[in-house]
C-alpha atoms as a PDB file:
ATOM      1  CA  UNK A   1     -47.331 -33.822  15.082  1.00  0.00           C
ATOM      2  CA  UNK A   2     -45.831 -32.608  11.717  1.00  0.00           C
ATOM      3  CA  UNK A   3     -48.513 -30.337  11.550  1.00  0.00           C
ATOM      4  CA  UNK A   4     -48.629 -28.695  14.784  1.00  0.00           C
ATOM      5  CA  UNK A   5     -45.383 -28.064  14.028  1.00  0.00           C
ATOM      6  CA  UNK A   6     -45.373 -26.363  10.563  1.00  0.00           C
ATOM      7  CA  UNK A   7     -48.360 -24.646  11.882  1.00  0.00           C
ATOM      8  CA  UNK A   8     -46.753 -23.377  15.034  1.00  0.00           C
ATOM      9  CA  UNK A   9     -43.934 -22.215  12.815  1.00  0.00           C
ATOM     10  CA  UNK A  10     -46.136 -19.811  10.600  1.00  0.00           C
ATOM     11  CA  UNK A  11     -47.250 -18.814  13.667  1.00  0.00           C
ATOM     12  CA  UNK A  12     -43.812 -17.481  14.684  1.00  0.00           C
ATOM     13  CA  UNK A  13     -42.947 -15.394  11.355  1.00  0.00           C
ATOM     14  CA  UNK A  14     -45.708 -14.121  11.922  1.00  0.00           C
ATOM     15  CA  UNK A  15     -45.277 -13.022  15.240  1.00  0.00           C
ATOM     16  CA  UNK A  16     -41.858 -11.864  14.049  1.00  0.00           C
ATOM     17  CA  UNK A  17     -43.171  -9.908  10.919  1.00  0.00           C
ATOM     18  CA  UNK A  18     -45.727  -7.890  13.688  1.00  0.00           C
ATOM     19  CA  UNK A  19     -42.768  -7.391  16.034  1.00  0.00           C
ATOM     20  CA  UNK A  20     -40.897  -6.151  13.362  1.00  0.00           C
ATOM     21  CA  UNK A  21     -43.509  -3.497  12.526  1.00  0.00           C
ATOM     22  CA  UNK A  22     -44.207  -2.378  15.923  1.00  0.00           C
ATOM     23  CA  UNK A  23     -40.493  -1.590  16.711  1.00  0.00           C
ATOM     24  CA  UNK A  24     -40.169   0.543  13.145  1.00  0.00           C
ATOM     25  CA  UNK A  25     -43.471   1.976  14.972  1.00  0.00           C
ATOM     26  CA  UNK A  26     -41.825   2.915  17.910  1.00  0.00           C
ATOM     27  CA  UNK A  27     -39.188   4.293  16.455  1.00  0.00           C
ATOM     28  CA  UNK A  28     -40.820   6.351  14.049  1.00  0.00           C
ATOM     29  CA  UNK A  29     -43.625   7.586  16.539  1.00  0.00           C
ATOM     30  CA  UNK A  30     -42.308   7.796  20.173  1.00  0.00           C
ATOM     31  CA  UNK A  31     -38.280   7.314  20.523  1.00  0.00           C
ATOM     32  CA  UNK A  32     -37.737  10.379  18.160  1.00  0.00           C
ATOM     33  CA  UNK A  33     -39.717  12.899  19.792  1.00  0.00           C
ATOM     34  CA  UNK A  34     -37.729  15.031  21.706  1.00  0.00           C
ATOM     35  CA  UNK A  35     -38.944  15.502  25.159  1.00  0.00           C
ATOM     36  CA  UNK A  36     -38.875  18.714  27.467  1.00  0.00           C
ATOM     37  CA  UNK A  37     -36.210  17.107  29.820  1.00  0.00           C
ATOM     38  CA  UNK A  38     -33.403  16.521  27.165  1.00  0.00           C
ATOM     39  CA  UNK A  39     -32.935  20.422  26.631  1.00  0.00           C
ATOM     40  CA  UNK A  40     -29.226  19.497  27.144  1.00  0.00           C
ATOM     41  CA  UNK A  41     -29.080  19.360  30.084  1.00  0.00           C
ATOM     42  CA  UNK A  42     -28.376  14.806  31.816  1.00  0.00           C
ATOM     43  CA  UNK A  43     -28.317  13.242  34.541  1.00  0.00           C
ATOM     44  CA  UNK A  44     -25.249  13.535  36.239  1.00  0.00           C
ATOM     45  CA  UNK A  45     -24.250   9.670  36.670  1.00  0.00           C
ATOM     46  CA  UNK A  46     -24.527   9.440  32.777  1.00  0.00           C
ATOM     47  CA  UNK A  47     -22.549  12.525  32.317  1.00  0.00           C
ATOM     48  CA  UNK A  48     -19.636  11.069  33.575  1.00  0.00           C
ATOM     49  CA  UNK A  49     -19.441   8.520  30.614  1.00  0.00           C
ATOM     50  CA  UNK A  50     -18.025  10.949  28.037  1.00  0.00           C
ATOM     51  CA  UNK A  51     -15.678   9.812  25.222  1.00  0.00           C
ATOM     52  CA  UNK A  52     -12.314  11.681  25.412  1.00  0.00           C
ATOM     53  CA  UNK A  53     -10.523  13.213  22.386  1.00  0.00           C
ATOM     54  CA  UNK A  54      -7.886  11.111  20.236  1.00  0.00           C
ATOM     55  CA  UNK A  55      -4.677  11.480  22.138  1.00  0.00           C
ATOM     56  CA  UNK A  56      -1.951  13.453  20.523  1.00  0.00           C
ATOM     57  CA  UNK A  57       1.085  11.253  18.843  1.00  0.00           C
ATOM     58  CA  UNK A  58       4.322  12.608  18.892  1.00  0.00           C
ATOM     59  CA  UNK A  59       7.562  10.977  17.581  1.00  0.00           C
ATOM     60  CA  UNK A  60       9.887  10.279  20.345  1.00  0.00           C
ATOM     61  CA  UNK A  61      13.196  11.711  20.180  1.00  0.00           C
ATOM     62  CA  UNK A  62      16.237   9.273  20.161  1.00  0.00           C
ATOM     63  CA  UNK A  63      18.854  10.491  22.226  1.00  0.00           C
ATOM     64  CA  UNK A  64      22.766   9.033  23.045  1.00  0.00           C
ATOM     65  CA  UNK A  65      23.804   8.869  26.822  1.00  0.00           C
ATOM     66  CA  UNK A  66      27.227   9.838  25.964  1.00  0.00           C
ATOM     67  CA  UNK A  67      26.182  13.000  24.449  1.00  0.00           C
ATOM     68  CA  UNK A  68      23.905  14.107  27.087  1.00  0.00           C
ATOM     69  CA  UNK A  69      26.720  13.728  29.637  1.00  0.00           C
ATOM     70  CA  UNK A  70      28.814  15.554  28.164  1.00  0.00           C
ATOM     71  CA  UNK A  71      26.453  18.163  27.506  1.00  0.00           C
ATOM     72  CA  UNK A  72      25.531  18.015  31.111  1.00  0.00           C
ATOM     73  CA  UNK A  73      29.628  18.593  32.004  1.00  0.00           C
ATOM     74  CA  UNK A  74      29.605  21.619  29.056  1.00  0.00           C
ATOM     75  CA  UNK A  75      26.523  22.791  31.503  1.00  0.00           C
ATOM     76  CA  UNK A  76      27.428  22.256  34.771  1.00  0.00           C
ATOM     77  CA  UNK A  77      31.129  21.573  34.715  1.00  0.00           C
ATOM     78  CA  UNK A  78      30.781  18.540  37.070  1.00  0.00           C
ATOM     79  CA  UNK A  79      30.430  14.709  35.815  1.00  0.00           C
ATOM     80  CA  UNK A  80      26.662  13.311  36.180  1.00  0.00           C
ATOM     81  CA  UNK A  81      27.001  10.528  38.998  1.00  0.00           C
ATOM     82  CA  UNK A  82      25.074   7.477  38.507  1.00  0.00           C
ATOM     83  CA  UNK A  83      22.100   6.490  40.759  1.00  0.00           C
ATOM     84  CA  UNK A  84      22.178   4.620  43.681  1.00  0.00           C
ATOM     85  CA  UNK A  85      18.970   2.498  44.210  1.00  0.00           C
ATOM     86  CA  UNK A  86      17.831   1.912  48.014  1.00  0.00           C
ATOM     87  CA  UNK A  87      16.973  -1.464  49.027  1.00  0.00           C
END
């Protein structure tokens, strides 16, 4: 049993070793050959997966209530009057 089983196992890097080799085949040979359809041109459900830009970071102004009302009354020359929420 000890042997089927350190024979099957030699059996399986080797297996692994030819997998390997095919793949580095494949890629080498076949997956790096551009073909006639990828002129730049996809198809349209896989054009909708795009990555978008890095967004834009600003620093945020801090700003005090009491001076923007009474910037508002400089402005407008009436006070600013609260909101009233609807329920």
């Amino acid at each position: 049993m000890v042997k089927i089983i350190s024979v099957l196992s030699v059996f399986l890097k080797y297996l692994n070793k030819l997998l390997y080799k095919f793949i580095l085949f494949l890629d080498s040979h076949i997956i790096s050959t551009p073909s006639s359809k990828s002129s730049g041109t996809y198809y349209e459900p896989f054009r909708k997966f795009t990555v978008d830009g890095e967004p834009i970071i600003q620093k945020v102004e801090k700003l005090d209530y009491q001076e923007l009302l009474n910037v508002y009354f400089l402005k407008y020359n009436k006070h600013l009057k609260p909101v009233t929420r609807r329920i």
